[in-house]
C-alpha atoms as a PDB file:
ATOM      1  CA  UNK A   1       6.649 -53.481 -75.082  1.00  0.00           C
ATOM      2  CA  UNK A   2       7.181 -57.220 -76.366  1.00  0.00           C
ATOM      3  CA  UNK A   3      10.860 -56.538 -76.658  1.00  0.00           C
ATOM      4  CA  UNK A   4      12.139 -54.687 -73.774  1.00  0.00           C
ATOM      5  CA  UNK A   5      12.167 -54.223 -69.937  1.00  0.00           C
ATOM      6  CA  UNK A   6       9.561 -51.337 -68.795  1.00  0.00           C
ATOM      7  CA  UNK A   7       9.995 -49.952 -65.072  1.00  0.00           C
ATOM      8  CA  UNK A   8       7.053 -50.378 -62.887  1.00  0.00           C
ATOM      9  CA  UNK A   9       5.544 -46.444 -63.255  1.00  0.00           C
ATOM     10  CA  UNK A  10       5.970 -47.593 -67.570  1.00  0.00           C
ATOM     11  CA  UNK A  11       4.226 -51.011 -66.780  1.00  0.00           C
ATOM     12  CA  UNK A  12       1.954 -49.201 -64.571  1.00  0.00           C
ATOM     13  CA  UNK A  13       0.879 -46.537 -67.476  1.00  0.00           C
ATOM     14  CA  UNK A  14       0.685 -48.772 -70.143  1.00  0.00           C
ATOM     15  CA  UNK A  15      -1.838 -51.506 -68.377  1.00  0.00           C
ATOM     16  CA  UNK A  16      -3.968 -48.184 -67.079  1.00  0.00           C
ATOM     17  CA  UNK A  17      -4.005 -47.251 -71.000  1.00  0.00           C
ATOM     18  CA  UNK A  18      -4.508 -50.495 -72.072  1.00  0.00           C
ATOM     19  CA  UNK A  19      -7.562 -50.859 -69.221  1.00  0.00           C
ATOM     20  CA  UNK A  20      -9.144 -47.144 -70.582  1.00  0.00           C
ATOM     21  CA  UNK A  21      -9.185 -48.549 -74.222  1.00  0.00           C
ATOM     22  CA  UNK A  22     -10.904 -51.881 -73.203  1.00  0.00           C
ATOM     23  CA  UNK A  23     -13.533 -50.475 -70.398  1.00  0.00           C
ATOM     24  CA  UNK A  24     -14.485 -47.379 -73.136  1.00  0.00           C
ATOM     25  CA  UNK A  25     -13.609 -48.572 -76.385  1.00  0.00           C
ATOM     26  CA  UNK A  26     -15.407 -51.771 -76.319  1.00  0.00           C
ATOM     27  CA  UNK A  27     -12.610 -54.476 -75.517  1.00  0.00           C
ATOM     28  CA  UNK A  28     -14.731 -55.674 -71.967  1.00  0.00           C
ATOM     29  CA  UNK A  29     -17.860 -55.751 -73.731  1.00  0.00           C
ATOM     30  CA  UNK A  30     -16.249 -58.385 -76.707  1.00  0.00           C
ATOM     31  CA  UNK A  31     -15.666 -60.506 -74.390  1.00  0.00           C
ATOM     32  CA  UNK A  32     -18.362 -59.903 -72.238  1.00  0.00           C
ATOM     33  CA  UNK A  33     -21.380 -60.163 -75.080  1.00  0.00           C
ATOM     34  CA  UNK A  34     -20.828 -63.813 -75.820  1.00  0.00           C
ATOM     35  CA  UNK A  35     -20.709 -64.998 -72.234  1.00  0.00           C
ATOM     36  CA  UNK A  36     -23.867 -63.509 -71.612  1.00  0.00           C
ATOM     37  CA  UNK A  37     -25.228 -65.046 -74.179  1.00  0.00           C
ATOM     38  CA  UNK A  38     -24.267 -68.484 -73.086  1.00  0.00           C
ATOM     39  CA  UNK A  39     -25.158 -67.790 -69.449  1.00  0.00           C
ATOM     40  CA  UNK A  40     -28.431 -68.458 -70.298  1.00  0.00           C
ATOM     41  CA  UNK A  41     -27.692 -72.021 -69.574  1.00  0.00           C
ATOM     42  CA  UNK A  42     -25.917 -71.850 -66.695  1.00  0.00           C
ATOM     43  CA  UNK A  43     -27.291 -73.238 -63.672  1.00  0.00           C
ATOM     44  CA  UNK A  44     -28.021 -70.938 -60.516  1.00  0.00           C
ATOM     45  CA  UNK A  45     -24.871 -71.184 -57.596  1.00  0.00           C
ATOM     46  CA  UNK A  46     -23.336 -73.529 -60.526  1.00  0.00           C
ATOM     47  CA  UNK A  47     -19.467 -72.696 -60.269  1.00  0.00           C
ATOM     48  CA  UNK A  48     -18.258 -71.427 -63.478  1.00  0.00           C
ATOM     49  CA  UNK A  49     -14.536 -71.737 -64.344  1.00  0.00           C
ATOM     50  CA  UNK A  50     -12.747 -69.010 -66.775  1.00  0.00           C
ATOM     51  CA  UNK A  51      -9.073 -69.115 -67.412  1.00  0.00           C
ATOM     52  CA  UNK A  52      -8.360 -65.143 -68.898  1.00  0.00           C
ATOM     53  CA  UNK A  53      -4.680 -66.161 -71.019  1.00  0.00           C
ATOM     54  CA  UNK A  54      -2.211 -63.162 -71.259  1.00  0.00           C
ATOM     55  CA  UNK A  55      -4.197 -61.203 -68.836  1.00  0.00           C
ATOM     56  CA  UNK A  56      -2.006 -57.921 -68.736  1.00  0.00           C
ATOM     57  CA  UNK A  57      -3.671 -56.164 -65.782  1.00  0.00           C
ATOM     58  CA  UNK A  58      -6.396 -58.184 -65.231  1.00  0.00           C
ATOM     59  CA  UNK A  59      -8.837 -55.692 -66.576  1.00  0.00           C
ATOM     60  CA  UNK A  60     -10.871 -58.116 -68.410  1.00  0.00           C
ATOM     61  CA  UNK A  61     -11.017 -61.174 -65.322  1.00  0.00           C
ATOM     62  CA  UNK A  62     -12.078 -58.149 -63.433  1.00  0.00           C
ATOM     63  CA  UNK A  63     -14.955 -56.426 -65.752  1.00  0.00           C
ATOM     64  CA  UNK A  64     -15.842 -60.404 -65.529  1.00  0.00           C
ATOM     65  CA  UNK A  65     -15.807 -60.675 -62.439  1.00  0.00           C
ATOM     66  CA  UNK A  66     -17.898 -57.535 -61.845  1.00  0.00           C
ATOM     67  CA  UNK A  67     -19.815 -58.987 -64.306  1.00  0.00           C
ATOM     68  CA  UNK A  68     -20.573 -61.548 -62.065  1.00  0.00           C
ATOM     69  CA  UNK A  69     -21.296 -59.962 -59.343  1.00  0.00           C
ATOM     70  CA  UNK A  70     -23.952 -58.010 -60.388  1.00  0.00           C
ATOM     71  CA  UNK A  71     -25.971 -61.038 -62.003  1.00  0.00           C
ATOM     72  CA  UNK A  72     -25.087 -62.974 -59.291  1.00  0.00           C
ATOM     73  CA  UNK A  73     -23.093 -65.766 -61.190  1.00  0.00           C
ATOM     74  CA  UNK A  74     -20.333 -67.611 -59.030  1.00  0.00           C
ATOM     75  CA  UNK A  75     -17.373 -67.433 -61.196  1.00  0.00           C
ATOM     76  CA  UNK A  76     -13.896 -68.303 -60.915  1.00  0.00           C
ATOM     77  CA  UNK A  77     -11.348 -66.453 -62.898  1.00  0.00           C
ATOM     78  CA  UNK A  78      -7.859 -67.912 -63.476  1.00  0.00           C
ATOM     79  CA  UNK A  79      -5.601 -64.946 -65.082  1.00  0.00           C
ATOM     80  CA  UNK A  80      -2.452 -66.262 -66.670  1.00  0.00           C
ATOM     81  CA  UNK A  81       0.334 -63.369 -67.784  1.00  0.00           C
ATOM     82  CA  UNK A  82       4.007 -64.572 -68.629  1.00  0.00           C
ATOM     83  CA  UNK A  83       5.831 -61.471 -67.162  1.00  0.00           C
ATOM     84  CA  UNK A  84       6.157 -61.682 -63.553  1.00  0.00           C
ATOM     85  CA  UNK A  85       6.607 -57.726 -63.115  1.00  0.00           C
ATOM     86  CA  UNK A  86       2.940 -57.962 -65.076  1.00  0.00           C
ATOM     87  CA  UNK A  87       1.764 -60.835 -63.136  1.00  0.00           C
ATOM     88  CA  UNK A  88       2.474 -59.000 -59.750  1.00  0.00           C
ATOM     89  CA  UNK A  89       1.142 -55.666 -61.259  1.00  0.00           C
ATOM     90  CA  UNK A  90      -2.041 -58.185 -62.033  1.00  0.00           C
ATOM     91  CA  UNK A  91      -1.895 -59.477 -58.583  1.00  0.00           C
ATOM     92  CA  UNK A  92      -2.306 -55.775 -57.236  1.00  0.00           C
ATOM     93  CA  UNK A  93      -4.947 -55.009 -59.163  1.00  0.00           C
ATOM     94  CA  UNK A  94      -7.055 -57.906 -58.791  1.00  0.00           C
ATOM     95  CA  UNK A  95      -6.914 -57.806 -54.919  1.00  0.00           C
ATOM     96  CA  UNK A  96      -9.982 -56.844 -53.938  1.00  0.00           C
ATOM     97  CA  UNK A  97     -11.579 -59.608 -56.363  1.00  0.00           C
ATOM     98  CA  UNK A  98     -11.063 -63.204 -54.665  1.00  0.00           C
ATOM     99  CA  UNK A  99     -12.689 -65.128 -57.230  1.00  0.00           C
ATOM    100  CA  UNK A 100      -9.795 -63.871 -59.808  1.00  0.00           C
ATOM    101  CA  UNK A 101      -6.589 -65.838 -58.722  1.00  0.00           C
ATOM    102  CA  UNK A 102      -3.220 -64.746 -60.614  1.00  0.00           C
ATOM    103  CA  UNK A 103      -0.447 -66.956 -62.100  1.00  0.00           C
ATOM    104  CA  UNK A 104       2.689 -66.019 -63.612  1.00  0.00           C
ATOM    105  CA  UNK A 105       2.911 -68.837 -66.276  1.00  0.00           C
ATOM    106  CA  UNK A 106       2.940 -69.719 -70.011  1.00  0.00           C
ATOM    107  CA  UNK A 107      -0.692 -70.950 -71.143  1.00  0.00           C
ATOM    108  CA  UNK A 108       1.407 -74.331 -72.664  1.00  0.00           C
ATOM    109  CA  UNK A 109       2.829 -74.772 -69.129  1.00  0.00           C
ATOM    110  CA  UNK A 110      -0.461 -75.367 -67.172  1.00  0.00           C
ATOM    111  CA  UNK A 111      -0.888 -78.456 -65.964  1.00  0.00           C
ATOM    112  CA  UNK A 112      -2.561 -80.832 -68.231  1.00  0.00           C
ATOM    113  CA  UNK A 113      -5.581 -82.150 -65.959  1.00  0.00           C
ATOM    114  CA  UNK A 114      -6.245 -78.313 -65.726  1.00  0.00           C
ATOM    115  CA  UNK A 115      -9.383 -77.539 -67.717  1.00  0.00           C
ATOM    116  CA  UNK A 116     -11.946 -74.674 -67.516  1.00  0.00           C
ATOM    117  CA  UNK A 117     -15.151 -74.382 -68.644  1.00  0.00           C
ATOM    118  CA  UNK A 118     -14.616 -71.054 -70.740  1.00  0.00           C
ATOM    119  CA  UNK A 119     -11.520 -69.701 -71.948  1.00  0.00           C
ATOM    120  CA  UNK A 120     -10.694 -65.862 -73.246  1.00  0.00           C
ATOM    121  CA  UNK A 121      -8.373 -63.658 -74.330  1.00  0.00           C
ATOM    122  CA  UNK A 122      -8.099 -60.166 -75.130  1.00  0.00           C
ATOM    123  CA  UNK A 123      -5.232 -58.421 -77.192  1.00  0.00           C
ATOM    124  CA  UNK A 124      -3.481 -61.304 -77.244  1.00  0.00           C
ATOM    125  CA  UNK A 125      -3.674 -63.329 -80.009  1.00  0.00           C
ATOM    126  CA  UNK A 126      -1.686 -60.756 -82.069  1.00  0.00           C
ATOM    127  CA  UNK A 127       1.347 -61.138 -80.020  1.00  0.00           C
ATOM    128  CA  UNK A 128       1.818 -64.416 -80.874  1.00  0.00           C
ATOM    129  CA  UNK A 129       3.992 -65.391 -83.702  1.00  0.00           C
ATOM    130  CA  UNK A 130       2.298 -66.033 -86.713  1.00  0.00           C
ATOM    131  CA  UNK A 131       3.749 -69.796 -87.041  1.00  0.00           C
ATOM    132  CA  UNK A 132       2.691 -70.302 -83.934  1.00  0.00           C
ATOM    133  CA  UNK A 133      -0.974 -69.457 -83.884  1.00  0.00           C
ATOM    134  CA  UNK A 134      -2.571 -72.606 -84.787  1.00  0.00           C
ATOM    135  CA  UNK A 135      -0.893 -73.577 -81.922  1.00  0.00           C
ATOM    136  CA  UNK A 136      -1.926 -71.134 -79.370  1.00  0.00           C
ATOM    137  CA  UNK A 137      -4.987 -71.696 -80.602  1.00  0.00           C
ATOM    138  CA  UNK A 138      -5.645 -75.029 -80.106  1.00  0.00           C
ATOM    139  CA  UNK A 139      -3.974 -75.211 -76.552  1.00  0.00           C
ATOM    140  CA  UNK A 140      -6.865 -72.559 -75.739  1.00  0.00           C
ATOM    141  CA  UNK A 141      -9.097 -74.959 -77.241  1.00  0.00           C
ATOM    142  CA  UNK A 142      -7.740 -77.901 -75.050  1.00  0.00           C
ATOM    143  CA  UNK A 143      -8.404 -75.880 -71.720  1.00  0.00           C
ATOM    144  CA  UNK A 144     -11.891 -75.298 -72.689  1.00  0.00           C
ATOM    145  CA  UNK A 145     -14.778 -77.422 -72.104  1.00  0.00           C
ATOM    146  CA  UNK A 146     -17.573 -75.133 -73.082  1.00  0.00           C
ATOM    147  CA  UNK A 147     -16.166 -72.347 -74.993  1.00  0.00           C
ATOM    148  CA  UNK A 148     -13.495 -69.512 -76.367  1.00  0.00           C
ATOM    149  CA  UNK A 149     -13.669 -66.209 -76.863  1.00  0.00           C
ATOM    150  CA  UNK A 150     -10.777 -64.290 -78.592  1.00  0.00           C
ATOM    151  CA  UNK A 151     -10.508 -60.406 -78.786  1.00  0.00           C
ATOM    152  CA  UNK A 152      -8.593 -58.423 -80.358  1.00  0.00           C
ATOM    153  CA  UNK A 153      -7.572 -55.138 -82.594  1.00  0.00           C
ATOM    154  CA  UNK A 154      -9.389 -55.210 -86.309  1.00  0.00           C
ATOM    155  CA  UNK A 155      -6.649 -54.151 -88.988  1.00  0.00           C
ATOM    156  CA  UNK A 156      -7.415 -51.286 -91.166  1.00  0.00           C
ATOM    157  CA  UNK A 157      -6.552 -48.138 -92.158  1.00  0.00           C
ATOM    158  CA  UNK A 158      -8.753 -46.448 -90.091  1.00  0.00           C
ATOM    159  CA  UNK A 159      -8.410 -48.358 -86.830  1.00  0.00           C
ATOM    160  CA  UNK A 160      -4.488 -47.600 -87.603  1.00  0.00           C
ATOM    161  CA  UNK A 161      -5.548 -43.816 -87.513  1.00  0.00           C
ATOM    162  CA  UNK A 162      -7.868 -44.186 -84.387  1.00  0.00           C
ATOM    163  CA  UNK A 163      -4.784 -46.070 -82.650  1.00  0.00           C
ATOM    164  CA  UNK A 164      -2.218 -43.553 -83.504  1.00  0.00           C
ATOM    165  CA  UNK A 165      -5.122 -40.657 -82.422  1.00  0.00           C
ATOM    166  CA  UNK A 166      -6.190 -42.214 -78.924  1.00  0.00           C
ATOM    167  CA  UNK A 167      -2.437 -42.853 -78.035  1.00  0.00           C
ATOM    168  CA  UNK A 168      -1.955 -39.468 -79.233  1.00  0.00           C
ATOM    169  CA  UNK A 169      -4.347 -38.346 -76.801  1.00  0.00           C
ATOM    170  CA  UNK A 170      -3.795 -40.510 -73.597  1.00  0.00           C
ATOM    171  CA  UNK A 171      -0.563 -42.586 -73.959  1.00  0.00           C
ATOM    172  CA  UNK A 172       3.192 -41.347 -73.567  1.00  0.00           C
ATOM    173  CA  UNK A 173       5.543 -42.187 -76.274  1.00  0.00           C
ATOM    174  CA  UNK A 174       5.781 -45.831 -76.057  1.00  0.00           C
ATOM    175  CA  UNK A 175       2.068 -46.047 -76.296  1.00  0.00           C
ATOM    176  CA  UNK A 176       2.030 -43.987 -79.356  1.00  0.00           C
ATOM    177  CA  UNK A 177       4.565 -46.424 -80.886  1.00  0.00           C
ATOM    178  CA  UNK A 178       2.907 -49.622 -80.008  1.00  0.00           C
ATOM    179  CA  UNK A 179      -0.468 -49.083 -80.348  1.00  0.00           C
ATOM    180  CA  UNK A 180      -0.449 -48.288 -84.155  1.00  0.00           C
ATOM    181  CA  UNK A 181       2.091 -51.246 -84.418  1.00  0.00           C
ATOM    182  CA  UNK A 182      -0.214 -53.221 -82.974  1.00  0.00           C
ATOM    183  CA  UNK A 183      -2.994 -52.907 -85.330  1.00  0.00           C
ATOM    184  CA  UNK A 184      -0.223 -53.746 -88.310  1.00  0.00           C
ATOM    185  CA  UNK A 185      -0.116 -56.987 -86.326  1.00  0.00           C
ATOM    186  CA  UNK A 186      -3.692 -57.900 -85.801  1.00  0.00           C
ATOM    187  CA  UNK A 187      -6.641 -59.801 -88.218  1.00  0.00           C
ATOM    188  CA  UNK A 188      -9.676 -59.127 -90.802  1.00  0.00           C
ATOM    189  CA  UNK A 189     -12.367 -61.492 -89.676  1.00  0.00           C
ATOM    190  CA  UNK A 190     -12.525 -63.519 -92.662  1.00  0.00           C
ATOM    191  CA  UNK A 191      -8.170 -64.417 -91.657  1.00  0.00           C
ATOM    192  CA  UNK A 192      -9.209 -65.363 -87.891  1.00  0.00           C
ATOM    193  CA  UNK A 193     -11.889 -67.331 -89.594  1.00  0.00           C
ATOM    194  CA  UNK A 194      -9.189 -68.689 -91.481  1.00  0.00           C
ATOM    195  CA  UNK A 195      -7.487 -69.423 -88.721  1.00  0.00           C
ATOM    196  CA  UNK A 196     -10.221 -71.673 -87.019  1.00  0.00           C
ATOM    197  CA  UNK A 197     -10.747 -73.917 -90.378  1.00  0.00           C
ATOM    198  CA  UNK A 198      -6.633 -74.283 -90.666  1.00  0.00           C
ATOM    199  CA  UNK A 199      -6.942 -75.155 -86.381  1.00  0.00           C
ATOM    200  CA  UNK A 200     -10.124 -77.105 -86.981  1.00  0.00           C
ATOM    201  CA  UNK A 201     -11.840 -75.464 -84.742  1.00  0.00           C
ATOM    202  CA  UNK A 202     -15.108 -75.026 -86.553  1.00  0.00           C
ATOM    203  CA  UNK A 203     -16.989 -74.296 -83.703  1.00  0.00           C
ATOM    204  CA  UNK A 204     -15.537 -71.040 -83.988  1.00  0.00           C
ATOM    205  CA  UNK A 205     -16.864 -67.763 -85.737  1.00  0.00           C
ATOM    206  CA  UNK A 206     -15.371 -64.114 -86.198  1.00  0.00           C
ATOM    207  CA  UNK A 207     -17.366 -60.884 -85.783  1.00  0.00           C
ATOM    208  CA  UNK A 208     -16.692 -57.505 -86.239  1.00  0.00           C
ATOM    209  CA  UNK A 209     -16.713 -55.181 -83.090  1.00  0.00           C
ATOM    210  CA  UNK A 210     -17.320 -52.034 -82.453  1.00  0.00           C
ATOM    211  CA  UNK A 211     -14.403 -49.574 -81.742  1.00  0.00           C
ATOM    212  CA  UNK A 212     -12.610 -51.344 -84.638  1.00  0.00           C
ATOM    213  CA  UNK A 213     -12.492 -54.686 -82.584  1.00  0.00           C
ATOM    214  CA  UNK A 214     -13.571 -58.409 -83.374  1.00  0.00           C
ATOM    215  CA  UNK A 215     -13.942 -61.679 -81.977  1.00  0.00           C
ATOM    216  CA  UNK A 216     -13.098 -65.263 -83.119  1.00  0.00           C
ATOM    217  CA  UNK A 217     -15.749 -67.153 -80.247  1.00  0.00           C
ATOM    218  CA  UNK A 218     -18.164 -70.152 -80.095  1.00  0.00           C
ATOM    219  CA  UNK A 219     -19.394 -72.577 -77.154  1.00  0.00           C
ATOM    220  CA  UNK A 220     -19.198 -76.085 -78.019  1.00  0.00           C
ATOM    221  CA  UNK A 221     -22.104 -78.675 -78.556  1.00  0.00           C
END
Protein backbone atom coordinates (compact mmCIF):
# COMPACT_ATOMS: atom_id res chain seq x y z
CA UNK A 1 0.00 0.00 0.00
CA UNK A 2 3.10 2.46 0.52
CA UNK A 3 4.00 2.00 -3.09
CA UNK A 4 1.06 2.12 -5.26
CA UNK A 5 -2.29 3.83 -6.13
CA UNK A 6 -5.41 1.86 -4.46
CA UNK A 7 -9.03 2.77 -5.88
CA UNK A 8 -11.41 4.11 -3.39
CA UNK A 9 -13.53 0.51 -2.70
CA UNK A 10 -9.31 -0.86 -2.04
CA UNK A 11 -8.69 2.30 0.20
CA UNK A 12 -12.04 1.83 1.57
CA UNK A 13 -11.33 -2.06 2.60
CA UNK A 14 -8.07 -1.66 3.77
CA UNK A 15 -8.81 1.40 6.42
CA UNK A 16 -12.15 -0.82 7.52
CA UNK A 17 -9.44 -3.74 8.11
CA UNK A 18 -7.05 -1.66 9.48
CA UNK A 19 -10.03 -0.02 11.94
CA UNK A 20 -11.25 -3.97 12.94
CA UNK A 21 -7.58 -4.80 13.97
CA UNK A 22 -7.19 -1.58 16.12
CA UNK A 23 -10.92 -1.41 17.81
CA UNK A 24 -10.53 -5.56 18.60
CA UNK A 25 -7.03 -6.28 18.64
CA UNK A 26 -5.95 -3.71 21.02
CA UNK A 27 -4.45 -0.81 18.75
CA UNK A 28 -7.32 1.98 20.35
CA UNK A 29 -6.71 0.85 23.71
CA UNK A 30 -2.49 1.54 23.29
CA UNK A 31 -3.14 4.62 22.73
CA UNK A 32 -5.94 5.09 24.77
CA UNK A 33 -4.33 3.54 28.27
CA UNK A 34 -1.71 6.22 28.65
CA UNK A 35 -4.00 9.18 28.09
CA UNK A 36 -6.14 8.04 30.68
CA UNK A 37 -3.64 7.82 32.81
CA UNK A 38 -2.51 11.36 32.40
CA UNK A 39 -6.07 12.70 32.40
CA UNK A 40 -5.94 12.56 35.84
CA UNK A 41 -4.51 15.98 35.74
CA UNK A 42 -6.46 17.54 33.45
CA UNK A 43 -8.59 20.25 34.48
CA UNK A 44 -12.54 20.00 34.08
CA UNK A 45 -13.92 22.03 30.55
CA UNK A 46 -9.91 22.50 30.14
CA UNK A 47 -9.48 22.23 26.21
CA UNK A 48 -7.18 19.50 25.40
CA UNK A 49 -5.29 19.56 22.07
CA UNK A 50 -4.20 16.09 20.25
CA UNK A 51 -2.62 16.09 16.87
CA UNK A 52 -3.24 12.02 15.64
CA UNK A 53 0.03 11.98 12.74
CA UNK A 54 -0.63 9.52 9.79
CA UNK A 55 -4.15 9.07 10.81
CA UNK A 56 -5.30 6.54 8.00
CA UNK A 57 -9.06 6.57 8.66
CA UNK A 58 -9.23 8.36 11.59
CA UNK A 59 -10.08 5.37 13.66
CA UNK A 60 -7.91 6.24 16.48
CA UNK A 61 -8.91 10.47 16.66
CA UNK A 62 -12.28 8.90 16.68
CA UNK A 63 -12.06 5.99 19.52
CA UNK A 64 -10.46 9.36 21.16
CA UNK A 65 -12.83 11.28 20.59
CA UNK A 66 -15.49 8.83 21.82
CA UNK A 67 -13.28 8.56 24.44
CA UNK A 68 -14.01 11.87 25.27
CA UNK A 69 -17.23 11.98 25.11
CA UNK A 70 -18.11 9.59 27.44
CA UNK A 71 -15.81 11.08 30.33
CA UNK A 72 -16.79 14.24 29.36
CA UNK A 73 -13.26 15.68 28.40
CA UNK A 74 -13.32 18.60 25.73
CA UNK A 75 -10.83 17.48 23.27
CA UNK A 76 -9.66 18.62 20.07
CA UNK A 77 -8.28 16.17 17.62
CA UNK A 78 -6.10 17.33 14.69
CA UNK A 79 -5.68 14.14 12.22
CA UNK A 80 -2.85 14.60 9.78
CA UNK A 81 -2.65 11.78 6.72
CA UNK A 82 -0.33 12.59 3.62
CA UNK A 83 -2.61 10.94 0.93
CA UNK A 84 -5.35 13.11 -0.03
CA UNK A 85 -7.60 10.08 -1.38
CA UNK A 86 -6.89 8.94 2.56
CA UNK A 87 -7.33 12.31 3.92
CA UNK A 88 -10.83 12.68 2.20
CA UNK A 89 -11.67 8.98 3.07
CA UNK A 90 -10.63 10.43 6.80
CA UNK A 91 -12.75 13.40 6.26
CA UNK A 92 -15.84 11.02 5.62
CA UNK A 93 -15.39 9.13 8.36
CA UNK A 94 -14.80 11.60 10.92
CA UNK A 95 -17.97 13.64 10.01
CA UNK A 96 -20.10 13.15 12.56
CA UNK A 97 -17.16 14.02 15.14
CA UNK A 98 -16.57 17.98 15.07
CA UNK A 99 -13.95 18.07 17.53
CA UNK A 100 -11.69 15.82 14.99
CA UNK A 101 -10.68 18.29 12.12
CA UNK A 102 -8.77 16.59 9.03
CA UNK A 103 -5.67 17.82 7.12
CA UNK A 104 -4.05 16.44 4.21
CA UNK A 105 -0.38 17.35 5.11
CA UNK A 106 3.12 16.05 5.99
CA UNK A 107 3.67 16.19 9.94
CA UNK A 108 7.21 18.34 8.94
CA UNK A 109 4.95 20.74 6.98
CA UNK A 110 2.75 22.07 9.88
CA UNK A 111 3.22 25.27 10.71
CA UNK A 112 5.82 25.89 13.25
CA UNK A 113 3.81 28.02 15.98
CA UNK A 114 1.48 24.89 15.77
CA UNK A 115 1.84 22.93 19.00
CA UNK A 116 -0.49 20.46 20.81
CA UNK A 117 -0.61 19.37 24.04
CA UNK A 118 -0.45 15.49 23.23
CA UNK A 119 0.70 13.92 20.21
CA UNK A 120 0.03 10.07 18.87
CA UNK A 121 0.43 7.81 16.39
CA UNK A 122 -0.62 4.48 15.55
CA UNK A 123 0.96 2.11 12.83
CA UNK A 124 2.95 4.61 11.77
CA UNK A 125 6.19 4.77 12.91
CA UNK A 126 7.10 1.65 10.87
CA UNK A 127 6.46 3.30 7.64
CA UNK A 128 8.96 5.61 8.05
CA UNK A 129 12.36 5.03 6.71
CA UNK A 130 14.68 3.80 9.05
CA UNK A 131 17.26 6.86 8.52
CA UNK A 132 14.70 8.91 9.04
CA UNK A 133 13.21 7.96 12.36
CA UNK A 134 15.11 9.98 14.73
CA UNK A 135 13.74 12.48 12.77
CA UNK A 136 10.13 11.76 12.75
CA UNK A 137 10.57 11.33 16.04
CA UNK A 138 11.69 14.34 17.28
CA UNK A 139 9.34 16.55 15.03
CA UNK A 140 6.53 14.57 17.09
CA UNK A 141 8.36 15.59 20.02
CA UNK A 142 8.45 19.34 18.91
CA UNK A 143 4.53 19.43 18.48
CA UNK A 144 4.06 18.16 21.89
CA UNK A 145 3.87 20.04 24.99
CA UNK A 146 2.72 17.40 27.38
CA UNK A 147 3.25 14.13 25.81
CA UNK A 148 3.66 11.21 22.92
CA UNK A 149 2.33 8.17 22.49
CA UNK A 150 3.56 5.83 19.65
CA UNK A 151 1.81 2.51 18.61
CA UNK A 152 2.61 0.13 16.67
CA UNK A 153 3.04 -3.76 15.43
CA UNK A 154 5.60 -5.86 17.90
CA UNK A 155 8.00 -8.01 15.57
CA UNK A 156 8.11 -11.64 16.12
CA UNK A 157 7.55 -14.75 14.83
CA UNK A 158 4.40 -15.19 16.18
CA UNK A 159 2.81 -11.79 15.63
CA UNK A 160 4.13 -12.56 11.86
CA UNK A 161 1.84 -15.74 12.06
CA UNK A 162 -1.16 -13.89 13.76
CA UNK A 163 -0.77 -11.15 10.86
CA UNK A 164 -0.64 -13.53 8.04
CA UNK A 165 -3.80 -15.57 10.01
CA UNK A 166 -6.16 -12.43 10.68
CA UNK A 167 -5.52 -11.14 7.05
CA UNK A 168 -6.14 -14.58 6.10
CA UNK A 169 -9.35 -14.37 7.69
CA UNK A 170 -10.70 -10.77 7.00
CA UNK A 171 -8.46 -9.00 4.41
CA UNK A 172 -8.37 -9.55 0.47
CA UNK A 173 -5.09 -10.15 -1.08
CA UNK A 174 -3.35 -6.98 -0.59
CA UNK A 175 -4.06 -7.20 3.06
CA UNK A 176 -2.63 -10.59 3.26
CA UNK A 177 0.56 -9.21 1.64
CA UNK A 178 1.01 -6.18 3.73
CA UNK A 179 0.09 -7.06 6.91
CA UNK A 180 2.79 -9.81 7.46
CA UNK A 181 5.21 -7.30 5.70
CA UNK A 182 4.40 -5.03 8.05
CA UNK A 183 5.40 -6.78 11.10
CA UNK A 184 9.02 -7.51 9.20
CA UNK A 185 9.08 -3.71 9.39
CA UNK A 186 8.13 -2.92 12.91
CA UNK A 187 10.26 -2.87 16.60
CA UNK A 188 11.18 -5.07 19.87
CA UNK A 189 10.73 -2.68 22.73
CA UNK A 190 14.15 -2.63 23.88
CA UNK A 191 14.99 -1.01 19.70
CA UNK A 192 12.12 1.76 20.17
CA UNK A 193 13.77 2.28 23.48
CA UNK A 194 16.75 2.57 21.54
CA UNK A 195 15.34 4.82 19.53
CA UNK A 196 14.35 7.43 22.30
CA UNK A 197 18.08 7.42 23.92
CA UNK A 198 19.64 7.87 20.11
CA UNK A 199 16.51 10.92 19.76
CA UNK A 200 17.11 11.99 23.34
CA UNK A 201 13.98 11.72 24.20
CA UNK A 202 14.33 10.12 27.59
CA UNK A 203 11.11 10.94 28.69
CA UNK A 204 10.09 8.17 26.67
CA UNK A 205 9.47 4.38 27.59
CA UNK A 206 8.40 1.20 25.48
CA UNK A 207 5.87 -1.42 26.64
CA UNK A 208 4.70 -4.44 25.37
CA UNK A 209 0.95 -4.66 24.29
CA UNK A 210 -1.35 -6.98 24.09
CA UNK A 211 -2.37 -8.43 20.64
CA UNK A 212 1.38 -8.41 19.85
CA UNK A 213 1.45 -4.49 20.05
CA UNK A 214 3.69 -1.89 22.02
CA UNK A 215 4.12 1.57 22.79
CA UNK A 216 7.11 4.00 22.95
CA UNK A 217 5.00 6.96 25.34
CA UNK A 218 5.74 9.36 28.25
CA UNK A 219 4.24 12.91 29.37
CA UNK A 220 6.78 15.37 30.09
CA UNK A 221 7.74 17.03 33.52
Amino acid sequence: MDTRPFDPDQARRALRYLALTNRRFGGARAILRPLARWSVRWHPGEPVRLLDVGTGGADIPIAIAQWGRKHGFSLRITAVELLPSIAALAKEAARAYPEITVLTRDLRDLPQELTFDYVTASLFLHHVPVGLRTEALRAMDRRARKGLVISDLRRGLLSYWAAGAAAGLWGDKILRHDSPLAVRRSFRADELDALARETGLTYLRARNESWFRLTLSGEKA
